[in-house]
Protein backbone atom coordinates (compact mmCIF):
# COMPACT_ATOMS: atom_id res chain seq x y z
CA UNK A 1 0.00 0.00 0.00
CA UNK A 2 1.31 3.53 -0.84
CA UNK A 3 2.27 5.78 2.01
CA UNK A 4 0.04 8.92 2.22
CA UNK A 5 2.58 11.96 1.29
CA UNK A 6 1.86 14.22 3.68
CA UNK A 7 2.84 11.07 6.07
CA UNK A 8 6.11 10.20 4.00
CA UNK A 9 7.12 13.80 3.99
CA UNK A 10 7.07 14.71 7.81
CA UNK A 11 9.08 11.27 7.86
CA UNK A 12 11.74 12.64 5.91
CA UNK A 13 11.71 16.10 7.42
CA UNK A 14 12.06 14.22 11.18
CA UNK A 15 14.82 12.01 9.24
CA UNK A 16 16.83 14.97 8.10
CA UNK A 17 16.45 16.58 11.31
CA UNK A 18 18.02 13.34 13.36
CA UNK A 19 20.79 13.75 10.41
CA UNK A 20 21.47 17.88 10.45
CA UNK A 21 24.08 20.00 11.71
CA UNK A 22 22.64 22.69 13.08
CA UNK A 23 23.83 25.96 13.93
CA UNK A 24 26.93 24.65 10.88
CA UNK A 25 27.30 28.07 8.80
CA UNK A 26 26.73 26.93 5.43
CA UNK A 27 28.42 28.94 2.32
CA UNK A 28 26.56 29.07 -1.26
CA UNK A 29 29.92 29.76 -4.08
CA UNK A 30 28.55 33.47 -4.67
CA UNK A 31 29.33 34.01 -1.35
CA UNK A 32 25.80 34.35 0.43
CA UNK A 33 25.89 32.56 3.91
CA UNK A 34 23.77 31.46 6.66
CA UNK A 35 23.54 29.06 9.68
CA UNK A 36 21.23 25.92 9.07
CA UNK A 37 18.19 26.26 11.74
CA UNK A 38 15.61 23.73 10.39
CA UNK A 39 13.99 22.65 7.49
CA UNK A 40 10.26 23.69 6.12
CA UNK A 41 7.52 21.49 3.78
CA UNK A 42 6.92 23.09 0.40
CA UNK A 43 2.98 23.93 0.37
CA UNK A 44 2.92 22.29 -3.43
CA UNK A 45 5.90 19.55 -3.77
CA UNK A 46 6.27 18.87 -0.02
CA UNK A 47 9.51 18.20 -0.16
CA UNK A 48 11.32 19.58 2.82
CA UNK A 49 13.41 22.50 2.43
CA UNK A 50 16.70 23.63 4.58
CA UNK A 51 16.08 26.97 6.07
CA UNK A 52 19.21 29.03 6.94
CA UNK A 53 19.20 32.06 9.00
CA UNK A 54 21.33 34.88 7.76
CA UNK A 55 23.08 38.08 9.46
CA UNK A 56 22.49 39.86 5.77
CA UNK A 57 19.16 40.73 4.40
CA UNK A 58 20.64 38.97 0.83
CA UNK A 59 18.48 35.97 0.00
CA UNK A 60 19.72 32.77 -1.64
CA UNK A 61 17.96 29.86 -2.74
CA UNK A 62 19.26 26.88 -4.78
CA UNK A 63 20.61 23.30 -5.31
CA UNK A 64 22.32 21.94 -1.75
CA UNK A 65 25.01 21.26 -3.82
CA UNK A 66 26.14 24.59 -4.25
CA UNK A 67 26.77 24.74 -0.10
CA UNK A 68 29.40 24.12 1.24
CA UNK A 69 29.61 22.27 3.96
CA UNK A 70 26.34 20.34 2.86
CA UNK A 71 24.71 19.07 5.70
CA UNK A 72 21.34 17.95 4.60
CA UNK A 73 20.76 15.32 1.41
CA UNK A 74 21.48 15.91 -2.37
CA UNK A 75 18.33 17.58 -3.75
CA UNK A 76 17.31 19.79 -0.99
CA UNK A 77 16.65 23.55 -1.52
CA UNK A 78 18.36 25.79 0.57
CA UNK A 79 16.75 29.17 1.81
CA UNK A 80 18.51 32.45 3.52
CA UNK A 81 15.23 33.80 5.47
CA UNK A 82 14.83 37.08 5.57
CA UNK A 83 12.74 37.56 8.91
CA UNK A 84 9.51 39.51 9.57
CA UNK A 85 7.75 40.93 12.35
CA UNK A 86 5.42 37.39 13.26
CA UNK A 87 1.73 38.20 12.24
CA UNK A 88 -1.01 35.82 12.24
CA UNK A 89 -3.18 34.41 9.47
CA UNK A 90 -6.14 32.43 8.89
CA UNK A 91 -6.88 30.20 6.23
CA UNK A 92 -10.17 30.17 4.57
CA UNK A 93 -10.82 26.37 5.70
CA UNK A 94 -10.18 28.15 9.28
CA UNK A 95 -6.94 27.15 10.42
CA UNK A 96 -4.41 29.35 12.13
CA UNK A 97 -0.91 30.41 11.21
CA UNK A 98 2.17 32.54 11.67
CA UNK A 99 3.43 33.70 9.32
CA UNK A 100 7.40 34.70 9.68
CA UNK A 101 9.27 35.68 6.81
CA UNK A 102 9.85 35.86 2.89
CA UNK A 103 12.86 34.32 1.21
CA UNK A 104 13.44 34.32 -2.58
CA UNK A 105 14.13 30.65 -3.91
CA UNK A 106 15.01 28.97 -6.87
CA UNK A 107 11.23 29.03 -7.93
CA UNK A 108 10.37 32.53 -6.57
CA UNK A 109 9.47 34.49 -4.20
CA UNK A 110 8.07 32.42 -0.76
CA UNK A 111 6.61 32.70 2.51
CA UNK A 112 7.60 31.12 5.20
CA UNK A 113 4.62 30.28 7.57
CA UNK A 114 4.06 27.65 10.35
CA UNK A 115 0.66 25.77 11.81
CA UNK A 116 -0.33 27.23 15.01
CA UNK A 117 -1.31 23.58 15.94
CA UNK A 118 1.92 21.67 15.30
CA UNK A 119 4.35 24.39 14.58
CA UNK A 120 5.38 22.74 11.50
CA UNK A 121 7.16 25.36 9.32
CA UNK A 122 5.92 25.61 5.30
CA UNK A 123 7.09 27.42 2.43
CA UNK A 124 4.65 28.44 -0.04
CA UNK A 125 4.68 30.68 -3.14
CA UNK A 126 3.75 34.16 -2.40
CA UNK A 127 1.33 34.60 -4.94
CA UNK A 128 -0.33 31.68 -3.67
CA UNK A 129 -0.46 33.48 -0.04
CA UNK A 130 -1.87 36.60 -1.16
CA UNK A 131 -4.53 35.50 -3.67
CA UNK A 132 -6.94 35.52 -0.60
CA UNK A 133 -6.68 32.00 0.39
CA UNK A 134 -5.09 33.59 3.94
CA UNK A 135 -6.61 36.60 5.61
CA UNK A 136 -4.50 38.58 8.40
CA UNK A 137 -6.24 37.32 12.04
CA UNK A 138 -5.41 40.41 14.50
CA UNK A 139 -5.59 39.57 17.63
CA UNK A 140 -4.94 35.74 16.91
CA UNK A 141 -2.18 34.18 18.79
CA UNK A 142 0.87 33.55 17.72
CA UNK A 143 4.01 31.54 17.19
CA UNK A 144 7.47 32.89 18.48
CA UNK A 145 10.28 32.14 15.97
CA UNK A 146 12.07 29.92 18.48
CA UNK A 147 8.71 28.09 18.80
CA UNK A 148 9.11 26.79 15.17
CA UNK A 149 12.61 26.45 15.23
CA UNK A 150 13.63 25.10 18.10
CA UNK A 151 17.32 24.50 17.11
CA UNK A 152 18.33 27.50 15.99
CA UNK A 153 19.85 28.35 19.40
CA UNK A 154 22.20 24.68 19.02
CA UNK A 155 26.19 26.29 17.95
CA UNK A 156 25.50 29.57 19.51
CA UNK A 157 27.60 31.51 21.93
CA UNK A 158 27.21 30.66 25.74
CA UNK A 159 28.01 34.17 28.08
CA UNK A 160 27.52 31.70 30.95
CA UNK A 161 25.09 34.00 33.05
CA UNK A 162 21.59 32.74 34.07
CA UNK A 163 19.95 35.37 36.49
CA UNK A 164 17.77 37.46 33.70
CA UNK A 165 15.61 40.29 34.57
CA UNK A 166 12.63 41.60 32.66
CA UNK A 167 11.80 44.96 30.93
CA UNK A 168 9.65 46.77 33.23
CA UNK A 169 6.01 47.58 31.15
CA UNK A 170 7.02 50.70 29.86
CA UNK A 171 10.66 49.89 28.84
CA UNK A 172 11.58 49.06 25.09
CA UNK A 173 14.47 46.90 24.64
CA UNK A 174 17.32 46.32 21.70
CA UNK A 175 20.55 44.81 20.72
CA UNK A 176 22.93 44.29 18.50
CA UNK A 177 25.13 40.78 18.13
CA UNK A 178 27.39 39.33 16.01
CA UNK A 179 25.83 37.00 13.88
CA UNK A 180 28.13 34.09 15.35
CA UNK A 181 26.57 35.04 18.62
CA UNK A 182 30.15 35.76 20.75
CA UNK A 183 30.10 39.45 20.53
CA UNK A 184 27.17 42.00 21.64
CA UNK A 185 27.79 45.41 20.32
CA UNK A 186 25.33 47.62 21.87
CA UNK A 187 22.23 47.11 24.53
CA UNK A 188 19.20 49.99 24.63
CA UNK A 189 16.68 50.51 27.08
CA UNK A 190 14.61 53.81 26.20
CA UNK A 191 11.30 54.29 28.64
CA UNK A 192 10.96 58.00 27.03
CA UNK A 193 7.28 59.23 27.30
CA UNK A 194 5.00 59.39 24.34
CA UNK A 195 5.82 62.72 22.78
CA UNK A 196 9.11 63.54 24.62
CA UNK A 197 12.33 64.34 23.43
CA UNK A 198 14.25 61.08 24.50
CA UNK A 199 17.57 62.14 27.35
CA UNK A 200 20.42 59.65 26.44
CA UNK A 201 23.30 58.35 28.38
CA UNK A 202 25.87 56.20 27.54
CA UNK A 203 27.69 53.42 29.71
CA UNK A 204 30.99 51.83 28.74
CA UNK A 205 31.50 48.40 30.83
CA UNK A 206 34.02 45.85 30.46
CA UNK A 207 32.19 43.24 28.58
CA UNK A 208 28.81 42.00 27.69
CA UNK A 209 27.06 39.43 29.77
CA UNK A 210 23.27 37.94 28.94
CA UNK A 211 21.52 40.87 28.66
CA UNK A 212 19.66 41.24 25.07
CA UNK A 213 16.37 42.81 23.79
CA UNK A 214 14.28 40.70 26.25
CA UNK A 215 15.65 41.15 29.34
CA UNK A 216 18.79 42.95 30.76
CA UNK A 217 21.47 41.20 34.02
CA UNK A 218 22.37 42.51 37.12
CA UNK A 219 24.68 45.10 36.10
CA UNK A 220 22.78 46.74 33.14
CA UNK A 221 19.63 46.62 34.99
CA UNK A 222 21.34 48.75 38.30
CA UNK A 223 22.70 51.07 35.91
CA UNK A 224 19.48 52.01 34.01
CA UNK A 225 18.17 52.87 37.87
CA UNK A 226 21.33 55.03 37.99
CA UNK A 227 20.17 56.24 34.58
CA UNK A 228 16.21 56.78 35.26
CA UNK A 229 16.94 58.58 38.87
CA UNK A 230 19.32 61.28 36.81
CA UNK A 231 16.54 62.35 34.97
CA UNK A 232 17.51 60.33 31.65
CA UNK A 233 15.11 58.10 29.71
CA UNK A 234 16.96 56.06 27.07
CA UNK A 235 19.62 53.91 28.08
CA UNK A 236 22.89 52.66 25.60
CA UNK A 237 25.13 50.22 26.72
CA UNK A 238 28.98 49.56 24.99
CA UNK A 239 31.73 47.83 26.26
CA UNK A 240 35.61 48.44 26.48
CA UNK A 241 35.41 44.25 25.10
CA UNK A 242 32.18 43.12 23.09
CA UNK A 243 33.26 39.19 23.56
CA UNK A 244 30.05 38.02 25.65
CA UNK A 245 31.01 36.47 29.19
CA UNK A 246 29.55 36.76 32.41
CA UNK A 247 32.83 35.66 34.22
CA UNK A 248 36.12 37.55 33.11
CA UNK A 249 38.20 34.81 33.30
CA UNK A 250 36.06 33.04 30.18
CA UNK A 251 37.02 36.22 28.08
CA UNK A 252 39.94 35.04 25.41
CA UNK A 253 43.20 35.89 26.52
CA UNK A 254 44.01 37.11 22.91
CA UNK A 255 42.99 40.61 23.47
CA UNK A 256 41.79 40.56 19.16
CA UNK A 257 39.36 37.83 20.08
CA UNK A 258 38.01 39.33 23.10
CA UNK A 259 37.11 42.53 21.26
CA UNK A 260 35.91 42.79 17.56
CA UNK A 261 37.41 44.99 15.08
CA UNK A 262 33.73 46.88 14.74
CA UNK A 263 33.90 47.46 18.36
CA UNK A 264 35.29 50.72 19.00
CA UNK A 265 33.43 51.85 15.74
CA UNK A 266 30.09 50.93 17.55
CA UNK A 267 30.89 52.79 20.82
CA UNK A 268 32.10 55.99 18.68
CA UNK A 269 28.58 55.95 16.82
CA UNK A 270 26.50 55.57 19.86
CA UNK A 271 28.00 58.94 21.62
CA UNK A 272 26.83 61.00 18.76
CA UNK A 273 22.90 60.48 20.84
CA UNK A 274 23.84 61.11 24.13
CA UNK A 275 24.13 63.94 26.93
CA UNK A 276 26.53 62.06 29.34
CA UNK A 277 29.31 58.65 28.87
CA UNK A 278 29.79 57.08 32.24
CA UNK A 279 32.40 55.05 32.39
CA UNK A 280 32.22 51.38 34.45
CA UNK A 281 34.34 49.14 33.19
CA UNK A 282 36.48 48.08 36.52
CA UNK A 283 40.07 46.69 36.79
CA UNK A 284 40.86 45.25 34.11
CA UNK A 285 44.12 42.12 32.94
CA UNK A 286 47.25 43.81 31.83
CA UNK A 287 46.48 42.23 28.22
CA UNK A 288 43.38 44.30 27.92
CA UNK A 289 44.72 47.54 28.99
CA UNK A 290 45.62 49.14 25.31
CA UNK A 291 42.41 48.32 24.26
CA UNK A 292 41.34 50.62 27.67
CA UNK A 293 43.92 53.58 26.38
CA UNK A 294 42.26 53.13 22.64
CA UNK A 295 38.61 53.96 23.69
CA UNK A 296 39.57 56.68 26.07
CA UNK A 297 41.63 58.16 23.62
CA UNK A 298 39.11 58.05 20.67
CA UNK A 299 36.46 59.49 22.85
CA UNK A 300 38.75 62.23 23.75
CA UNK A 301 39.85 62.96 20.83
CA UNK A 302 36.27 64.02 20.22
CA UNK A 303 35.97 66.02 22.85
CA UNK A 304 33.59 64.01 24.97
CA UNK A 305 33.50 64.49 28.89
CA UNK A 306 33.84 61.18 30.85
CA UNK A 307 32.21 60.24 33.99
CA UNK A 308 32.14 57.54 36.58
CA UNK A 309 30.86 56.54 40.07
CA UNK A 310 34.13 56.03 41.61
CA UNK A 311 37.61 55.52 41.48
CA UNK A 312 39.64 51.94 42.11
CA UNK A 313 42.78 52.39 43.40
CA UNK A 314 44.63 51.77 39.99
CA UNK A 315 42.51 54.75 38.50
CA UNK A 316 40.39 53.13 36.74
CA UNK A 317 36.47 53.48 36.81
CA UNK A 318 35.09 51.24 39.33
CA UNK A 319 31.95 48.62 38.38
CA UNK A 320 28.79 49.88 39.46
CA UNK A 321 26.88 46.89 40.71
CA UNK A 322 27.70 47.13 44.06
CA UNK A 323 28.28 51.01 44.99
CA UNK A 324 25.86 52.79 46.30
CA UNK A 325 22.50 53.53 44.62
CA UNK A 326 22.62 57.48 45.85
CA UNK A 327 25.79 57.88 43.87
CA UNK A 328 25.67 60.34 41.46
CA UNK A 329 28.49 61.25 38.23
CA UNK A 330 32.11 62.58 38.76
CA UNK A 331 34.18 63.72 36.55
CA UNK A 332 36.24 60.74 35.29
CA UNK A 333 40.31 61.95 35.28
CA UNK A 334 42.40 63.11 31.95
């Protein structure tokens, strides 16, 4: 008896998922790249289709064969997703889906959409999608990306830190990462009223820890208080390293590798925003220390005023976690 092919194509899909690399970056020979994350059905052929996530907003689809390493079996399709804001649709039969992205494959332009039952990811033809067969659903619920993909976290960078703390209600959160997932480049917090002028401050730190969009750590969450009871209501967050670790000792001990060559670059463009820098970044190895003199120097250079909390005994600025929370700016020393 023939097997159904809805039935024999979730088979392979589960088959190639025992089978896949994920989180392996994946190289097509123009040079468009992306990290394997999972694999979608094709609404019309269901053949499954590798999905890779990339930093660039350049899609790719073709032949496997044309990635290199190839992780997933001859024939596949591989996608570069370009991701959307999640919305949620319904079909006119009356199921419910999120939809998540549009990628541009061999055959066309897709979307990529998942069932709100099963969270099984498709990929169908965007004309097909838009000729009314799906209807936006506001107020529907949806599917969170990591819902459908549940691997995509599996090669990533681990900071190591685990205590998390959440946004409070009227805080808006972003960052910016590497797409490998080791460095963090900037952190904002902005809580600016509806209709005000938004008052920014910048913090330099040593390095990043687990703080992201979502939710913020210890130290970035004491120094937005800092921030909020000075009268400022947007928060930016650089470091003199961008390597993520919530220990020091786990930073590299090749000073190159524990700070990006975009990194100083990053901290440079975020001062252009802000009122006041306040400087936190604590003693730091010997190793790191010309990395210390090169972002002091740059930002003087520019004339910007520096600030800190305190003073360690080597001079430099101390850590704010643990000072006092009635502390307020001095002048950090030429």
């Amino acid at each position: 008896m023939m097997q159904d092919p809805f039935r024999k194509a979730c088979s392979d899909q589960k088959m190639l998922e025992k089978t896949a690399q994920f989180g392996r970056e994946m190289v097509e020979e123009g040079g468009f790249s992306g990290r394997l994350i999972g694999f979608a059905l094709h609404s019309e052929t269901l053949e499954p289709l590798a999905i890779l996530e990339a930093e660039s907003t350049e899609l790719f689809a073709g032949p496997i064969g044309v990635l290199v390493p190839a992780p997933v079996r001859d024939g596949a399709t591989a996608v570069i997703l370009s991701r959307e804001t999640p919305s949620a649709w319904r079909h006119r039969k009356g199921g419910l889906y999120t939809r998540l992205g549009s990628v541009l494959s061999n055959e066309g332009s897709m979307v990529l959409y998942a069932s709100n039952v099963d969270n099984r990811p498709w990929l169908r033809m965007a004309n097909q999608f838009e000729d009314g067969r799906f209807s936006p659903a506001p107020g529907a619920q949806m599917l969170d990306f990591s819902e459908v993909f549940p691997h995509r976290s599996e090669g990533l960078h681990n900071p190591g830190g685990k205590v998390r703390i959440a946004l409070r209600a009227d805080t808006t959160g972003n960052a910016t990462f590497s797409r490998c997932g080791r460095y963090r480049h900037t952190l904002t917090r902005d809580w600016t009223a509806q209709g005000e002028v938004p008052r920014s401050i910048l913090w330099i730190g040593m390095n990043p820890s687990v703080a992201d969009a979502q939710a913020s750590d210890p130290t970035c969450n004491r120094e937005q208080i800092f921030s909020a009871d000075w009268g400022f209501t947007r928060y930016i967050k650089t470091n003199i390293l961008d390597w993520r670790a919530t220990s020091p000792k786990d930073l590299p001990r090749d000073p190159s590798l524990a700070r990006s060559a975009q990194n100083l670059a990053c901290i440079l463009d975020q001062v252009r925003a802000c009122e006041m820098i306040v400087l936190g970044y604590g003693k730091m190895h010997t190793r790191f220390q010309p990395a210390v003199r090169d972002t002091l120097a740059a930002l003087r250079q520019n004339n910007h005023r520096l600030f800190c909390l305190a003073l360690n005994s080597d001079g430099s600025a101390r850590h704010p976690l643990y000072l006092k929370k009635t502390l307020t700016p001095i002048p950090f020393p030429e």
